[in-house]
Protein backbone atom coordinates (compact mmCIF):
# COMPACT_ATOMS: atom_id res chain seq x y z
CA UNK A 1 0.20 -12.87 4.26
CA UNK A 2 -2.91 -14.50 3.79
CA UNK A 3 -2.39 -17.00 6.82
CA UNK A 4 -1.79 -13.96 9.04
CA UNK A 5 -4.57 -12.08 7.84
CA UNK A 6 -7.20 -15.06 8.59
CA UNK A 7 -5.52 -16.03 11.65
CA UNK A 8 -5.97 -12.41 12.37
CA UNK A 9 -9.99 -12.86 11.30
CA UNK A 10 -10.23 -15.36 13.76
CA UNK A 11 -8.93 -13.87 16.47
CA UNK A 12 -10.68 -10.45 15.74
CA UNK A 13 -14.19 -12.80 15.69
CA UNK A 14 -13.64 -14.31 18.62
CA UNK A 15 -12.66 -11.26 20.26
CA UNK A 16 -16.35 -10.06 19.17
CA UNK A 17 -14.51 -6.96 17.71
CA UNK A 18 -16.84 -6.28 15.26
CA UNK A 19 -15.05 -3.09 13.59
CA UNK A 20 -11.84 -4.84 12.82
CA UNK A 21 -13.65 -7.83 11.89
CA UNK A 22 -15.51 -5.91 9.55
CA UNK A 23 -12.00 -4.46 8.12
CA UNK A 24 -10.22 -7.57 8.00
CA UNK A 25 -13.22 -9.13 5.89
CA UNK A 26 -12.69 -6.77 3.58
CA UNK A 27 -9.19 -7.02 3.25
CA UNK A 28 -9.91 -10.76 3.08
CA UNK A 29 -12.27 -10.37 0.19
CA UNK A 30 -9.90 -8.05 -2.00
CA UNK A 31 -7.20 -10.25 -1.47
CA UNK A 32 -9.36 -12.69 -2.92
CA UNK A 33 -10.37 -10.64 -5.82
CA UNK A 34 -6.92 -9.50 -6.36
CA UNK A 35 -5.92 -13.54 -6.41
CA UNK A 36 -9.15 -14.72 -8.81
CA UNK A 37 -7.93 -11.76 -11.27
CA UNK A 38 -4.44 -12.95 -11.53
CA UNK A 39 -6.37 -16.59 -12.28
CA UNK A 40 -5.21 -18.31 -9.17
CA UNK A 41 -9.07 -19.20 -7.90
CA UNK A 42 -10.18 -18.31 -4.81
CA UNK A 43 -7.92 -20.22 -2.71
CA UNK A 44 -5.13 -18.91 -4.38
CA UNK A 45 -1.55 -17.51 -3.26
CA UNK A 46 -0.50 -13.77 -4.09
CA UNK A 47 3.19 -13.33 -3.61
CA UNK A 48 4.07 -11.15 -1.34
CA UNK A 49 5.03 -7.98 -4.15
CA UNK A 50 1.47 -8.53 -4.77
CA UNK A 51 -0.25 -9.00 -1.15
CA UNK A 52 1.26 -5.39 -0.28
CA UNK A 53 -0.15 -3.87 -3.41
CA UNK A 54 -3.22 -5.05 -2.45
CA UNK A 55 -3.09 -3.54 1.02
CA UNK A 56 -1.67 -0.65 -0.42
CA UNK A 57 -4.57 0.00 -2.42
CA UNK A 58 -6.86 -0.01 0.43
CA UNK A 59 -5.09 2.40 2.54
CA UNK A 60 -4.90 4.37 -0.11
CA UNK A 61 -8.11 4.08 -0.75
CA UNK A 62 -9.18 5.48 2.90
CA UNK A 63 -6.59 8.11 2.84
CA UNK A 64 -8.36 9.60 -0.32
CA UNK A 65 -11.65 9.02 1.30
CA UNK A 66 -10.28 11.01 5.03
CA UNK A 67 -9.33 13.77 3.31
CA UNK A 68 -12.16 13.71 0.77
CA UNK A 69 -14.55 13.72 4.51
CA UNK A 70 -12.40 16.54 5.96
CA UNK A 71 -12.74 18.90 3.43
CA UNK A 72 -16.57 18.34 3.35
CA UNK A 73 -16.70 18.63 7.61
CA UNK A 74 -17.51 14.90 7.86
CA UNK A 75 -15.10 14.73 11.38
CA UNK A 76 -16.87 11.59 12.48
CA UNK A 77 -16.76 9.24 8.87
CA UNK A 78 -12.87 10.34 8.59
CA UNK A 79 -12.25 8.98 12.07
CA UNK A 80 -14.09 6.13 11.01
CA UNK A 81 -11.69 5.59 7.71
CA UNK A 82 -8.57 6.74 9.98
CA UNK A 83 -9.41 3.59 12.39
CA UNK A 84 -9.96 1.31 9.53
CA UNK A 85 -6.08 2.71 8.17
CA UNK A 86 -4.62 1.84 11.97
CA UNK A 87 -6.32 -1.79 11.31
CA UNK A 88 -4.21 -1.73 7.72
CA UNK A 89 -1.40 -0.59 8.22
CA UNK A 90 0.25 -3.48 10.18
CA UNK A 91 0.31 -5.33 7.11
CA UNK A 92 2.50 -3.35 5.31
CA UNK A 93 6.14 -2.98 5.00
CA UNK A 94 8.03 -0.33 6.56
CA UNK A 95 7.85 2.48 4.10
CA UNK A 96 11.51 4.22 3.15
CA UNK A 97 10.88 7.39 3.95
CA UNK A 98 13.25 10.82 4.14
CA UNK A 99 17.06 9.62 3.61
CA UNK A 100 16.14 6.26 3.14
CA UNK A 101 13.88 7.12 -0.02
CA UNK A 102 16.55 9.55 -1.33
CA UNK A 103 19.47 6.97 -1.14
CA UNK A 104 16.92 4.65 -2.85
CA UNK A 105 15.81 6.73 -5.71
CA UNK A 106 18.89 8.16 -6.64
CA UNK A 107 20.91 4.37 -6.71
CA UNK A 108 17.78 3.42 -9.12
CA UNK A 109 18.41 7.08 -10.99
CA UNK A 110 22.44 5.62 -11.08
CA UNK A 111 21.51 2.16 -12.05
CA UNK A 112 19.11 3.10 -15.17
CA UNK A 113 21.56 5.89 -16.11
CA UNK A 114 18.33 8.42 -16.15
CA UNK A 115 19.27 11.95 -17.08
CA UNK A 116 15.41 13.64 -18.14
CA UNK A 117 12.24 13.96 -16.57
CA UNK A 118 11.32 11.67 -19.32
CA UNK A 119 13.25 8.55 -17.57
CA UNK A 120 10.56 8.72 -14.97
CA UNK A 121 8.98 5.96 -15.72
CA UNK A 122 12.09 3.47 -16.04
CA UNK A 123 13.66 5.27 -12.47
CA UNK A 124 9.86 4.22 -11.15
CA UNK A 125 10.28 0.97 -12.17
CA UNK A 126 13.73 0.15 -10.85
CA UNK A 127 12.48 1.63 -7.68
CA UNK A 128 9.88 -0.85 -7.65
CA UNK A 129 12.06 -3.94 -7.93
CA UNK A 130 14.73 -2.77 -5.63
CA UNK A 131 12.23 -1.48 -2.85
CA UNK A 132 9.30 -4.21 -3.34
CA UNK A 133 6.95 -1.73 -3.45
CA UNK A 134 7.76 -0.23 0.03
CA UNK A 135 7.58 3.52 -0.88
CA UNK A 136 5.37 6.32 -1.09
CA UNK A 137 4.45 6.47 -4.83
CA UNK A 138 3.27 10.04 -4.98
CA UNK A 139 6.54 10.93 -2.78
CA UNK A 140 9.03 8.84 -4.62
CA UNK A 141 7.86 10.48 -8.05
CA UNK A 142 8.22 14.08 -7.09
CA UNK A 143 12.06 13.55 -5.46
CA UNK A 144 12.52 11.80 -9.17
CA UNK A 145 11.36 14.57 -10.66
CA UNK A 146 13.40 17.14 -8.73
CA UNK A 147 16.38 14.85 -8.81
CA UNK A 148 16.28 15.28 -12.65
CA UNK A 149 16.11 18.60 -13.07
């Protein structure tokens, strides 16, 4: 991931495309962070479980801030964070959505043997190893929640 992302930089700078250039230094920088807090250094490696949490984070980030400019009438900063999202994106996984999400959650409800609302957190965390992270959080909690009525 991080190869990509500077080979990416590059290309971006020498394009003279200063707004994903911008975004990708960013994303460059908190992958760094995200590397010197695990205690790798700098020049560290993040697995790739950890790389897509990373970018996760940040498109998250810009989805809260969208809607957070929306509500307020701020059209022209939440097309700014929507173009920095279409810049981010590409570096995630496909995310299991719909049936694919379903057939996920309920094998990891199966596997742990989860029969409360209270198993939540072990169902979560099954999910997690099984989909590497590739799922909608917020999404993947609720059909949990619903699946264990």
């Amino acid at each position: 991931m991080l190869d990509r992302l500077q080979a990416d930089l590059r290309a971006s700078m020498l394009a003279k495309d200063s707004a994903r250039t911008g975004v990708l230094r960013m994303a460059l920088a908190a992958y760094k962070n995200e590397a010197i807090a695990k205690g790798l250094g700098p020049q560290g490696r993040l697995g790739e479980a950890e790389s897509i949490t990373v970018f996760k984070r940040l498109v998250k980030s810009r989805e809260d801030s969208v809607e957070q400019y929306a509500k307020a009438g701020y059209t022209d900063r939440a097309a700014s964070e929507q173009a920095e999202i279409a810049i981010l994106k590409p570096y995630l996984p496909a995310m299991l959505e719909g049936n694919e999400l379903e057939a996920a959650v309920r094998q990891a409800i199966a596997t742990t043997g989860a029969t409360s609302k209270k198993d939540l957190g072990l169902v979560m965390k099954t999910l997690q190893t099984s989909a590497g992270g590739a799922f909608d959080g917020k999404t993947a909690s609720q059909l949990i929640g619903s699946l264990l009525n």
